[in-house]
C-alpha atoms as a PDB file:
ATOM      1  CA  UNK A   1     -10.110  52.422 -14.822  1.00  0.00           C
ATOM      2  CA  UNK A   2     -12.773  52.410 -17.569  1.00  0.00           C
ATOM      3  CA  UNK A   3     -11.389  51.714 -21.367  1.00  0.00           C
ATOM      4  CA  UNK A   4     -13.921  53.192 -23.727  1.00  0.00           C
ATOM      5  CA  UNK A   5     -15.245  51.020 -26.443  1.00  0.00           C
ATOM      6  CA  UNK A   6     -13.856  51.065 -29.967  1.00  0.00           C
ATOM      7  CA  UNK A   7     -14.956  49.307 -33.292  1.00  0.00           C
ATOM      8  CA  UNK A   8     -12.919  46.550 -34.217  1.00  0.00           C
ATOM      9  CA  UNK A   9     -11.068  46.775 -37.661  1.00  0.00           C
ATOM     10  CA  UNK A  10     -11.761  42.989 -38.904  1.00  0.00           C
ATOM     11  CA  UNK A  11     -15.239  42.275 -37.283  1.00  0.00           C
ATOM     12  CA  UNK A  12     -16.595  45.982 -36.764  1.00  0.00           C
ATOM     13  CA  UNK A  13     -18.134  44.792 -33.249  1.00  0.00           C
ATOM     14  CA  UNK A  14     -17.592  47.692 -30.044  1.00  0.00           C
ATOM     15  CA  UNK A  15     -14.503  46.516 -28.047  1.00  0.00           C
ATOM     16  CA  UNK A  16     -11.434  46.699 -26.125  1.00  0.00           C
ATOM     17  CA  UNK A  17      -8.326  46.754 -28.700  1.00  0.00           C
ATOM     18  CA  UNK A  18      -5.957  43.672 -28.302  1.00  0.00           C
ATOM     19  CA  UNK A  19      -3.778  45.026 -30.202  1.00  0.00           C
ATOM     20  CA  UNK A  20      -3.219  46.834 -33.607  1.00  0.00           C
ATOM     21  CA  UNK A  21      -6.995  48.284 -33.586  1.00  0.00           C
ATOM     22  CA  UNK A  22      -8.359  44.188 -33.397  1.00  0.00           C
ATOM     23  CA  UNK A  23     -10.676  41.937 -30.551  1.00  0.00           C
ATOM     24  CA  UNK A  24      -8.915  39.393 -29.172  1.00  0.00           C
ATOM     25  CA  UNK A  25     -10.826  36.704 -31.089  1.00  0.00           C
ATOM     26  CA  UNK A  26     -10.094  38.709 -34.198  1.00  0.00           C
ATOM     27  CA  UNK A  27      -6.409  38.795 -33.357  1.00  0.00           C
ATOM     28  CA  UNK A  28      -6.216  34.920 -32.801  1.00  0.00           C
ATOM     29  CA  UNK A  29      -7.855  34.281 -35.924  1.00  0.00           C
ATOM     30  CA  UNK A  30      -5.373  36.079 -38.300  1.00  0.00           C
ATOM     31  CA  UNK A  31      -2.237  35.503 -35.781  1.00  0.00           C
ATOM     32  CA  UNK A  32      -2.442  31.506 -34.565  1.00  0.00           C
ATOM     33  CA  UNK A  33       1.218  30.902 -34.165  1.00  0.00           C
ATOM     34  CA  UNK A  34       1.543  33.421 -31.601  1.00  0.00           C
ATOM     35  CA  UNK A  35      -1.319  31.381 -29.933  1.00  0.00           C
ATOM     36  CA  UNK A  36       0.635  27.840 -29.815  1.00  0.00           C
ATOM     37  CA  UNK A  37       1.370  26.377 -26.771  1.00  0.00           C
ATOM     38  CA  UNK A  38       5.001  25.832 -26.621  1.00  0.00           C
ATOM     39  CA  UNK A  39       6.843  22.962 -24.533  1.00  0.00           C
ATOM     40  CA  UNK A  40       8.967  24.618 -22.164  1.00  0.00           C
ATOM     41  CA  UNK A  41      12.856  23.510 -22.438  1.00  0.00           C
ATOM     42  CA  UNK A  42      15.080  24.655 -19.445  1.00  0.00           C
ATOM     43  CA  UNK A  43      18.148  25.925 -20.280  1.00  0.00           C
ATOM     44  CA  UNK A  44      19.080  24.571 -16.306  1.00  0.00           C
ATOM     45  CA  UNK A  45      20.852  20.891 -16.020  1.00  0.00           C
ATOM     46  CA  UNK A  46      19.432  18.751 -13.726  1.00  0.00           C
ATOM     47  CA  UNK A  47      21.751  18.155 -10.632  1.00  0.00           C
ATOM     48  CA  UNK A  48      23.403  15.554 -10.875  1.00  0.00           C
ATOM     49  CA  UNK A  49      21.712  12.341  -8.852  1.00  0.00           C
ATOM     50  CA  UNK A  50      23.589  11.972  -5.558  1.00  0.00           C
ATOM     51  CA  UNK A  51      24.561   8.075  -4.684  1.00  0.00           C
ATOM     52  CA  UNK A  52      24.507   7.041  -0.874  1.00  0.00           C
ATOM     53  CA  UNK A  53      28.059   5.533   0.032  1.00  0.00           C
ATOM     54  CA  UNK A  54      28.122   2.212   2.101  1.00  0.00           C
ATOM     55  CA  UNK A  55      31.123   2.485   4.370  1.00  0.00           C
ATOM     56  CA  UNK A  56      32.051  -1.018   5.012  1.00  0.00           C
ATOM     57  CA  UNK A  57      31.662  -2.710   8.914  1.00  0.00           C
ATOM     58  CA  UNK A  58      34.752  -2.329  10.977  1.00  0.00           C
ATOM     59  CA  UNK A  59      36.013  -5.437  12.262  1.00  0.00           C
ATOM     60  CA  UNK A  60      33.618  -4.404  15.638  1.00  0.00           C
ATOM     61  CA  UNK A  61      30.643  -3.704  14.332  1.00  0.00           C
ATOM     62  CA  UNK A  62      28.224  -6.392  14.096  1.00  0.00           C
ATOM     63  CA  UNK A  63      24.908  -5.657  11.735  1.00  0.00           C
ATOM     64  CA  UNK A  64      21.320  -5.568  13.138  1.00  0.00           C
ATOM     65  CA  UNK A  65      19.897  -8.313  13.396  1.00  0.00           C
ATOM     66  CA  UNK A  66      16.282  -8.475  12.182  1.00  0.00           C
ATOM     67  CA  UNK A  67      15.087 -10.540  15.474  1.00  0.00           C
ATOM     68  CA  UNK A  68      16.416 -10.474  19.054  1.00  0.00           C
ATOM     69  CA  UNK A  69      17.816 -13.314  20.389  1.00  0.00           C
ATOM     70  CA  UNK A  70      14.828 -14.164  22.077  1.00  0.00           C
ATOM     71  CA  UNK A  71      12.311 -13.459  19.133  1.00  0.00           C
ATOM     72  CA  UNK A  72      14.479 -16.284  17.192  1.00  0.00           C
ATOM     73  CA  UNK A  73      14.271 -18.750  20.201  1.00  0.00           C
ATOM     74  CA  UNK A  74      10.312 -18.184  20.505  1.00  0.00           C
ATOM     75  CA  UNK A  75      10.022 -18.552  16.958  1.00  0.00           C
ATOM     76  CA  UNK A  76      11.779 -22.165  16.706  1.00  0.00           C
ATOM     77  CA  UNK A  77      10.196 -23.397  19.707  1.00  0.00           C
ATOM     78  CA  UNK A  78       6.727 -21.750  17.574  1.00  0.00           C
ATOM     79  CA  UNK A  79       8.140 -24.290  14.225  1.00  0.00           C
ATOM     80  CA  UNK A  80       9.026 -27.661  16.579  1.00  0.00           C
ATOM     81  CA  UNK A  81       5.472 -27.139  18.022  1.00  0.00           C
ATOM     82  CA  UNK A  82       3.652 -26.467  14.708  1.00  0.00           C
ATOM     83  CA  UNK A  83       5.442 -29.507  13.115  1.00  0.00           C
ATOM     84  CA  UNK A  84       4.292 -31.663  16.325  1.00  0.00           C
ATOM     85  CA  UNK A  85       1.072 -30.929  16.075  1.00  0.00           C
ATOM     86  CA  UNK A  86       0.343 -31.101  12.011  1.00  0.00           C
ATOM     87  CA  UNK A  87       1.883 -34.560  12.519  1.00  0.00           C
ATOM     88  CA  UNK A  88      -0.110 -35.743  15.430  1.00  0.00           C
ATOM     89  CA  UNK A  89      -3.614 -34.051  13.652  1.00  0.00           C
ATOM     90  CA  UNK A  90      -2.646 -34.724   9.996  1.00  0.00           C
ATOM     91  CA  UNK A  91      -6.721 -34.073   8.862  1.00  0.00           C
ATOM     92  CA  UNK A  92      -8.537 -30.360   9.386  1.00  0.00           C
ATOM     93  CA  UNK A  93     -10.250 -30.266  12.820  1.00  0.00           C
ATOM     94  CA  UNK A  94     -12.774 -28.209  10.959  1.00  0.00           C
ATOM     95  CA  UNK A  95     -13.750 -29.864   8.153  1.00  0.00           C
ATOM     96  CA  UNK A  96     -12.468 -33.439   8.809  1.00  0.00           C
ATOM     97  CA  UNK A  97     -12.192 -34.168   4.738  1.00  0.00           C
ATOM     98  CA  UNK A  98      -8.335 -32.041   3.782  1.00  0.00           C
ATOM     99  CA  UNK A  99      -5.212 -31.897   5.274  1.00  0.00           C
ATOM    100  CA  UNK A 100      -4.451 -29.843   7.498  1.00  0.00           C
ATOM    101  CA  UNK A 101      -1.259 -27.119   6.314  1.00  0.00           C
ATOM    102  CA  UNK A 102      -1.917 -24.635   8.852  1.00  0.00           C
ATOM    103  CA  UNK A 103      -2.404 -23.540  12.532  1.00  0.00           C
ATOM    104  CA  UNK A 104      -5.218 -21.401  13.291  1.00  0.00           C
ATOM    105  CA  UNK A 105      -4.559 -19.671  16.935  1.00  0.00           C
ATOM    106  CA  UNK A 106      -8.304 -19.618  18.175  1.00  0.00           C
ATOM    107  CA  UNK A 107      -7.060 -16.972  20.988  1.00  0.00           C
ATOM    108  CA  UNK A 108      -4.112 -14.758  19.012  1.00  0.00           C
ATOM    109  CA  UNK A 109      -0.740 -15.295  19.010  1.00  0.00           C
ATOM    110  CA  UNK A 110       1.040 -14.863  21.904  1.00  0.00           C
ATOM    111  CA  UNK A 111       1.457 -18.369  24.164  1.00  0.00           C
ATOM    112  CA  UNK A 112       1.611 -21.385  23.088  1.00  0.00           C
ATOM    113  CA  UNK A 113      -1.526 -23.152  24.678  1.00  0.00           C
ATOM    114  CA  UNK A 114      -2.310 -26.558  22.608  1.00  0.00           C
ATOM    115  CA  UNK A 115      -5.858 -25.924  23.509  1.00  0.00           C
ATOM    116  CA  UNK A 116      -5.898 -22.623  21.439  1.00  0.00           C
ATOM    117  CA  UNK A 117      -4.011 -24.236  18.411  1.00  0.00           C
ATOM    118  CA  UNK A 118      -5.964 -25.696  16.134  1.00  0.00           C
ATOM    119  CA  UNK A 119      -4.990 -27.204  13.222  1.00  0.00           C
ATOM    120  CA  UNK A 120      -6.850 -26.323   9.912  1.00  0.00           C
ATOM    121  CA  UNK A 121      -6.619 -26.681   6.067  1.00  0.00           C
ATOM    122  CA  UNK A 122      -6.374 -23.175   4.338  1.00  0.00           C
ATOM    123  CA  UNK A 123      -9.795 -23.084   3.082  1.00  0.00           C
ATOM    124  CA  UNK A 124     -11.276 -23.395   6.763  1.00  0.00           C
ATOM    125  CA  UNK A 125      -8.575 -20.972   8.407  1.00  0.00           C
ATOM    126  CA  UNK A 126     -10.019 -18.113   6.003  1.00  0.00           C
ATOM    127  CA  UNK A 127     -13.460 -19.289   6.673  1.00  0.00           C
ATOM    128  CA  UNK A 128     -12.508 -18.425  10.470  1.00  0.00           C
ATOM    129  CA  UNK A 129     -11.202 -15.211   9.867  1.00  0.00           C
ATOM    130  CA  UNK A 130     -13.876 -14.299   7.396  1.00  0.00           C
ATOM    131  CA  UNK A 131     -16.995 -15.172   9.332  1.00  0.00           C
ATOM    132  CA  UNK A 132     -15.783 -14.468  13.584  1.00  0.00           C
ATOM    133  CA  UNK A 133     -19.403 -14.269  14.568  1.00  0.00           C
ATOM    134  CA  UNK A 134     -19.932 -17.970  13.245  1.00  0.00           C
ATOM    135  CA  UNK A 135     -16.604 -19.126  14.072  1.00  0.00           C
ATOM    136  CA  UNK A 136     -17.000 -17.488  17.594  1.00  0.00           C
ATOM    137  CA  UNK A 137     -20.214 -19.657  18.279  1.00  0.00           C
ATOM    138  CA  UNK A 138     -18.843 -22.918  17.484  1.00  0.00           C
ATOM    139  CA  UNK A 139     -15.741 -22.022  19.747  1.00  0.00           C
ATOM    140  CA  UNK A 140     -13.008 -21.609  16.739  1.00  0.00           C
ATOM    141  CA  UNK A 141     -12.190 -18.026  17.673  1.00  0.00           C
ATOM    142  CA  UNK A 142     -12.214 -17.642  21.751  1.00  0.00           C
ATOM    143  CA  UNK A 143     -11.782 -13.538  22.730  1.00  0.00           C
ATOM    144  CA  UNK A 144      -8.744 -12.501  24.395  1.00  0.00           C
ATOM    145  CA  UNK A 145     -10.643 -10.718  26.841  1.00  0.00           C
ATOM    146  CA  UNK A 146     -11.842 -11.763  30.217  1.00  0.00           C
ATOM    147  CA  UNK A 147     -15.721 -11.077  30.716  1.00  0.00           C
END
């Protein structure tokens, strides 16, 4: 489809019409309102927000617990055995100069082996994690596996 070329009324240039015998830029000039970017407003409601209804435990329901039975049992024997051992080795192992507030488990978590518990102030404990290479070396970090 091939519109022929016709002088513009306003700027006298060869163009397509717009409209009423003007360019486009010609038309913008002399009509800018019709150019305005307008801010939508929808005529729609926004449906209304739908609220999630707690029904309340029957007498035989119990909630979930967060931890099994077995977790929590593991975990206090973890606490008594933390506790023992900050107050047995009150000073960093690491550092020998702060006190120690933390347990650093040279070979992961998992079982409780005193020889992989060491206890460490919270400066040295990130210095562990931070630099494994080093900490490897001097025997602070042990890998979990077997070579």
């Amino acid at each position: 489809m091939n519109k022929k070329l016709k002088q513009c009324t306003e700027c006298k240039k060869d163009v397509i019409y717009y409209k009423n015998k003007l360019c486009l830029s010609c038309f913008k000039k002399l009509n800018p309102e019709k150019f305005l970017i307008k801010k939508s407003v929808s005529k729609h409601k926004s449906p209304p927000k739908t609220t999630i209804k707690k029904t309340p435990l029957k007498k035989s329901q119990k909630a979930i617990s967060k931890f099994s039975q077995k977790q929590i049992g593991r975990q206090k024997q973890y606490q008594k055995l933390r506790l023992e051992l900050l107050e047995k080795f009150p000073i960093c192992t690491i550092c020998n100069k702060n006190p120690a507030t933390e347990i650093h488990h040279a070979r992961g978590r998992g079982l409780f082996l005193l020889e992989h518990l060491i206890p460490t102030c919270r400066p040295c404990h990130l210095w562990c994690h931070q630099n494994v290479e080093e900490a490897t070396k001097l025997g602070y970090i042990i890998s979990r596996i077997k070579n």
